[in-house]
N, C-alpha and C. Protein backbone atom coordinates (compact mmCIF):
# COMPACT_ATOMS: atom_id res chain seq x y z
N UNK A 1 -10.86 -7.24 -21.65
CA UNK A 1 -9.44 -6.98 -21.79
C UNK A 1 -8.80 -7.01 -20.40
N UNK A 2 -7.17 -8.07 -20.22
CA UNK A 2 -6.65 -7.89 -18.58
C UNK A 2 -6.46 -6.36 -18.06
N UNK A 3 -6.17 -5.37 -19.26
CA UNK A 3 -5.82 -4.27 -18.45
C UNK A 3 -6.60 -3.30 -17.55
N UNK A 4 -7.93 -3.83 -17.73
CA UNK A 4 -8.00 -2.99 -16.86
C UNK A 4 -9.46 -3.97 -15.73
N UNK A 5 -9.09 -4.86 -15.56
CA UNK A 5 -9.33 -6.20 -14.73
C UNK A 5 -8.68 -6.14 -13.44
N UNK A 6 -9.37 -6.87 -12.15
CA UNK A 6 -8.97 -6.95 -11.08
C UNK A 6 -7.61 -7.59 -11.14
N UNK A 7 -6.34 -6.97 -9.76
CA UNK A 7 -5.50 -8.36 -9.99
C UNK A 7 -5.80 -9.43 -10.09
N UNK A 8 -6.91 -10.13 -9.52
CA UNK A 8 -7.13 -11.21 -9.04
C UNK A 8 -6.73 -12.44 -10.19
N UNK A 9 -7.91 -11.38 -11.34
CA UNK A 9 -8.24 -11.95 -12.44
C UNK A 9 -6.76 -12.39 -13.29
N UNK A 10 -6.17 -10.78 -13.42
CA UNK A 10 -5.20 -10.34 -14.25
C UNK A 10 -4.16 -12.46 -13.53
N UNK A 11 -3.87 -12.19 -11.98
CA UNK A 11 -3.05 -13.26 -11.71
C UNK A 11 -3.43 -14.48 -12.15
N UNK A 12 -4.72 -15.00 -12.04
CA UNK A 12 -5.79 -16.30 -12.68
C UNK A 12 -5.10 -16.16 -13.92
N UNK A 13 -4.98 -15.23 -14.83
CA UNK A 13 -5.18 -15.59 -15.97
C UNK A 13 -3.35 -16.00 -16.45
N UNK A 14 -2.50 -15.61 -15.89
CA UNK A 14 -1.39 -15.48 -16.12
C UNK A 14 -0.52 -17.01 -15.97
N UNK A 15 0.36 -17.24 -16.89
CA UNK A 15 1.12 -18.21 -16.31
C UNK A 15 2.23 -18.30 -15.71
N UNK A 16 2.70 -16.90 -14.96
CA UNK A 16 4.35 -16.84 -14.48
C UNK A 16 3.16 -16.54 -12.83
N UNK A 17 4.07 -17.47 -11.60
CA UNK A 17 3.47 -17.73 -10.59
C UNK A 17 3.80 -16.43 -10.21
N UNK A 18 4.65 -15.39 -10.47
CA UNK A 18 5.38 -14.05 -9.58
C UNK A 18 4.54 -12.98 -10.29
N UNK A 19 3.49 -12.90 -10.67
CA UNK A 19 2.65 -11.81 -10.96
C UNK A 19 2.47 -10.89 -9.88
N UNK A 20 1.84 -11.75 -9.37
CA UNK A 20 1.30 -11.40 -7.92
C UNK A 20 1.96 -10.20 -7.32
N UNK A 21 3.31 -10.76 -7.39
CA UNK A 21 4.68 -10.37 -6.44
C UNK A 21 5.00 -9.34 -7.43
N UNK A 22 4.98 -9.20 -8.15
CA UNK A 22 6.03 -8.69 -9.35
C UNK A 22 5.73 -6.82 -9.03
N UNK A 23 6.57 -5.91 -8.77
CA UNK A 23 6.43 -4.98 -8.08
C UNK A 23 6.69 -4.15 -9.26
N UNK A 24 7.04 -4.46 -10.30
CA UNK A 24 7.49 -3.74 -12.07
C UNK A 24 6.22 -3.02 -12.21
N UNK A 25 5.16 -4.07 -12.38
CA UNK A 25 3.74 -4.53 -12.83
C UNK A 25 3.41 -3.41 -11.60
N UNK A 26 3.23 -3.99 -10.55
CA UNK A 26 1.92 -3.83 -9.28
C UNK A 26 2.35 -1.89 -8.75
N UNK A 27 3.38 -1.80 -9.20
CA UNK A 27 3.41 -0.18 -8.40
C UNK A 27 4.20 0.51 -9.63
N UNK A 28 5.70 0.06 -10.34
CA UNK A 28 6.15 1.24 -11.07
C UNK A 28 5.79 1.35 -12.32
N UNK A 29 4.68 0.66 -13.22
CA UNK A 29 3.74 0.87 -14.23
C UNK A 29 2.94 1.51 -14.16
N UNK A 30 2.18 1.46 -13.45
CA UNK A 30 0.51 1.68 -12.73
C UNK A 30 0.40 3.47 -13.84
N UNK A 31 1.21 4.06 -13.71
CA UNK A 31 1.02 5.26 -14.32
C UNK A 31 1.44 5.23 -15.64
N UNK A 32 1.96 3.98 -16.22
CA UNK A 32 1.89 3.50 -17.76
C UNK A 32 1.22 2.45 -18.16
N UNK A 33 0.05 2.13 -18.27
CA UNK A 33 -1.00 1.44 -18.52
C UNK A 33 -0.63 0.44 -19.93
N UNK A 34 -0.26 1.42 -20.58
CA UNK A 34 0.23 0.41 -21.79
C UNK A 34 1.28 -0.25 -21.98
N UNK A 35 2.35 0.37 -21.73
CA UNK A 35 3.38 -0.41 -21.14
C UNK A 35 3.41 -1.46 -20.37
N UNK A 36 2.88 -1.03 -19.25
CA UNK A 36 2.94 -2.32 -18.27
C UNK A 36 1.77 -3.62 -19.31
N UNK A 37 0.86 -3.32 -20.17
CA UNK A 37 0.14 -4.56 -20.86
C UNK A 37 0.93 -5.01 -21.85
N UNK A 38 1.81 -4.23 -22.51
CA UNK A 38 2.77 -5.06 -22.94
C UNK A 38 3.40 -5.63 -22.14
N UNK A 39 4.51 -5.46 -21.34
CA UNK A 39 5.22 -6.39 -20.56
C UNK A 39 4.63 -7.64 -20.04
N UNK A 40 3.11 -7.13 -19.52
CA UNK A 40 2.73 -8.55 -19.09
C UNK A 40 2.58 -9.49 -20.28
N UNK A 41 1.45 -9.00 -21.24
CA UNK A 41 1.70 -9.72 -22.60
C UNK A 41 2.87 -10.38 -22.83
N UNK A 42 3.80 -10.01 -22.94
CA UNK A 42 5.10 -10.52 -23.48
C UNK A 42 5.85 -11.12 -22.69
N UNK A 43 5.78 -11.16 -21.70
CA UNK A 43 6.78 -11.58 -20.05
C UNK A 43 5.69 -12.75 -19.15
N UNK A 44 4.28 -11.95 -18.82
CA UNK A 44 4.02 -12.98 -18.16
C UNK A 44 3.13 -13.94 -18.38
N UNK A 45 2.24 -13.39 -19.39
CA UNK A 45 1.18 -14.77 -20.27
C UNK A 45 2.28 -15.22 -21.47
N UNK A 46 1.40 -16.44 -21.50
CA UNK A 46 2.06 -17.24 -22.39
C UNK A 46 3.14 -17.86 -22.12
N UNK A 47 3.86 -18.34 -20.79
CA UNK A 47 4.82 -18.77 -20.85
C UNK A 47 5.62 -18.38 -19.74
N UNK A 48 6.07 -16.70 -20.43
CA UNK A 48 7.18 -15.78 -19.69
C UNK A 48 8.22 -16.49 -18.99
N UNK A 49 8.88 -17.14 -20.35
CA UNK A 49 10.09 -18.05 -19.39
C UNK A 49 11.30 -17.15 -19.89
N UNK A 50 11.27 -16.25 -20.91
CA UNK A 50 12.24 -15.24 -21.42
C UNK A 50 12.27 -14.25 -20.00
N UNK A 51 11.67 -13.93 -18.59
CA UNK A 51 11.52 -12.55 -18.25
C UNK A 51 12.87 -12.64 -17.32
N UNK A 52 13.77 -11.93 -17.25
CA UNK A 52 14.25 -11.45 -16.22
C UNK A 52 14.53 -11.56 -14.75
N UNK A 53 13.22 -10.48 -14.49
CA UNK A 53 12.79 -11.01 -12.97
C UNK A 53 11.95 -11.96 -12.56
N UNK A 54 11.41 -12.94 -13.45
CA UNK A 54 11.03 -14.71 -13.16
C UNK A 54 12.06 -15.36 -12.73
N UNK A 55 13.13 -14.91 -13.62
CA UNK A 55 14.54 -16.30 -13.48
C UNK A 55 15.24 -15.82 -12.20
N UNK A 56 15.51 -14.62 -11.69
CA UNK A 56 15.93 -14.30 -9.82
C UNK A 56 14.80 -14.94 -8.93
N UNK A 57 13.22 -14.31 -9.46
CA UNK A 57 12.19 -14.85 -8.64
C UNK A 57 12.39 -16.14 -8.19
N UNK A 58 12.47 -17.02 -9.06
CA UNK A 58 12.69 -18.68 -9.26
C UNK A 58 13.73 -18.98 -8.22
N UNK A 59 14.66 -18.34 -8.43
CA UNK A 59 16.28 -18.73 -7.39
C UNK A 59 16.19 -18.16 -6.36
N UNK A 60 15.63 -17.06 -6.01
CA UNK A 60 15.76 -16.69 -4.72
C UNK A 60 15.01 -16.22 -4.51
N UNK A 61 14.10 -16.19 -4.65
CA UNK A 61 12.57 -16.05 -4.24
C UNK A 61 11.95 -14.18 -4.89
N UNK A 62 10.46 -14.32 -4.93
CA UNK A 62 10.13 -12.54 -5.70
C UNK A 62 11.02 -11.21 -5.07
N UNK A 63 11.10 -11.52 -3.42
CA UNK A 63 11.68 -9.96 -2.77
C UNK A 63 12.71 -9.87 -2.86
N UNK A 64 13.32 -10.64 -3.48
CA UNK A 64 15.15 -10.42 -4.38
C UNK A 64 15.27 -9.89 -5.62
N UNK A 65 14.04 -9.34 -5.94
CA UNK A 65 14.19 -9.12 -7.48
C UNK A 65 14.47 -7.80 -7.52
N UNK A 66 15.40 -7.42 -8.02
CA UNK A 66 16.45 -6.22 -8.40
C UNK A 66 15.19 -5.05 -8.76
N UNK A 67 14.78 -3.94 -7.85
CA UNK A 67 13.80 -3.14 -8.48
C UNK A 67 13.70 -2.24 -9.46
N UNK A 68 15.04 -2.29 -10.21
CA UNK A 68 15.48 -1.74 -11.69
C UNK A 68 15.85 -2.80 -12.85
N UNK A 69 15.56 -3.85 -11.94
CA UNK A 69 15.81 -5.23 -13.33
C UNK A 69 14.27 -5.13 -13.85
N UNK A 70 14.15 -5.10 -15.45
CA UNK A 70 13.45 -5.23 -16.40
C UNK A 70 13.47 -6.60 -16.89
N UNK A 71 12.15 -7.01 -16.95
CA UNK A 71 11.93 -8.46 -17.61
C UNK A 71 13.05 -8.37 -18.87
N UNK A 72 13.30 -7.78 -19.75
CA UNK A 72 13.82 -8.13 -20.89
C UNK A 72 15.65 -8.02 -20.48
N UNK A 73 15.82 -8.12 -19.19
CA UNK A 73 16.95 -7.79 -19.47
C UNK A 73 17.88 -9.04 -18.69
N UNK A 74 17.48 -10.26 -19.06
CA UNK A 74 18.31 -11.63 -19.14
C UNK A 74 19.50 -11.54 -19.05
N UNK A 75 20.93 -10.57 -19.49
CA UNK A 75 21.90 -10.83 -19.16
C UNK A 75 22.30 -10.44 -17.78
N UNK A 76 21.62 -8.88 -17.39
CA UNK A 76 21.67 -8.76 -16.27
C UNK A 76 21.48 -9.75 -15.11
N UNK A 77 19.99 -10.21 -15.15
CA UNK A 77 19.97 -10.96 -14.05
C UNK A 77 21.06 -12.38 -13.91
N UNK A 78 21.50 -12.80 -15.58
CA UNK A 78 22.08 -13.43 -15.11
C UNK A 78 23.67 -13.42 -14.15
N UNK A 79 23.71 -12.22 -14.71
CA UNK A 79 25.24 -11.71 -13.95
C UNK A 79 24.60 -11.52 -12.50
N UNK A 80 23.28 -11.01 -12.38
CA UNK A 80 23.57 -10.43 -10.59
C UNK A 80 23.25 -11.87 -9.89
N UNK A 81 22.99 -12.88 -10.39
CA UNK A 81 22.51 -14.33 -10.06
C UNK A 81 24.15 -15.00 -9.46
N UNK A 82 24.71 -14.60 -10.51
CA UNK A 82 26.20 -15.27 -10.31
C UNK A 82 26.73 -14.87 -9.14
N UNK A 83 26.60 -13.81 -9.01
CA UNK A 83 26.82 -12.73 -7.83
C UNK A 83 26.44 -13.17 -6.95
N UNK A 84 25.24 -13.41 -6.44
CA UNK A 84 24.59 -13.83 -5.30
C UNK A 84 24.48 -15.08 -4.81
C-alpha cells in the first residue's frame, strides 16, 4: 500500500510531476494519514489533472502554490492565476 511507502516510491508511482514538491501532502497531512491517501488517490495518481495546486504548479512553478489552496478547489486557483 503507497501510504505508508517511502516518498521515493510514493513519487515513482505517481503521475502529477509536483508530488515531490507538493507541501499539502509532504508536511500539512502527515498527521492525517488518511486524508492525505485520499487526496493523493484522487489528485495525484491517475492523472490528477482536476487538482488545484497542479494547475498554479504548472504556471508558475510548485513554490507559488497558495499554502491554503486545496487540490479540489479549481475555482480558486483559477481566480488567484488571473491575479498573478
Amino acid at each position: 500500500m503507497l501510504l505508508n511507502a517511502p516518498p521515493q516510491t510514493i513519487a515513482a508511482a505517481a503521475d502529477c510531476p509536483f508530488l515531490p514538491h507538493c507541501r499539502l501532502l509532504a508536511s500539512e497531512l502527515t498527521r492525517r494519514p488518511l486524508i492525505a491517501r485520499v487526496y493523493r488517490d484522487t489528485f495525484c495518481l491517475e492523472g490528477g489533472l482536476s487538482c488545484g495546486r497542479r494547475m498554479v504548479a504548472e504556471q508558475l512553478g510548485p513554490e507559488c502554490v497558495p499554502p491554503g489552496l486545496f487540490p479540489g478547489h479549481l475555482g480558486t486557483a483559477k481566480r488567484f492565476l488571473a491575479g498573478a
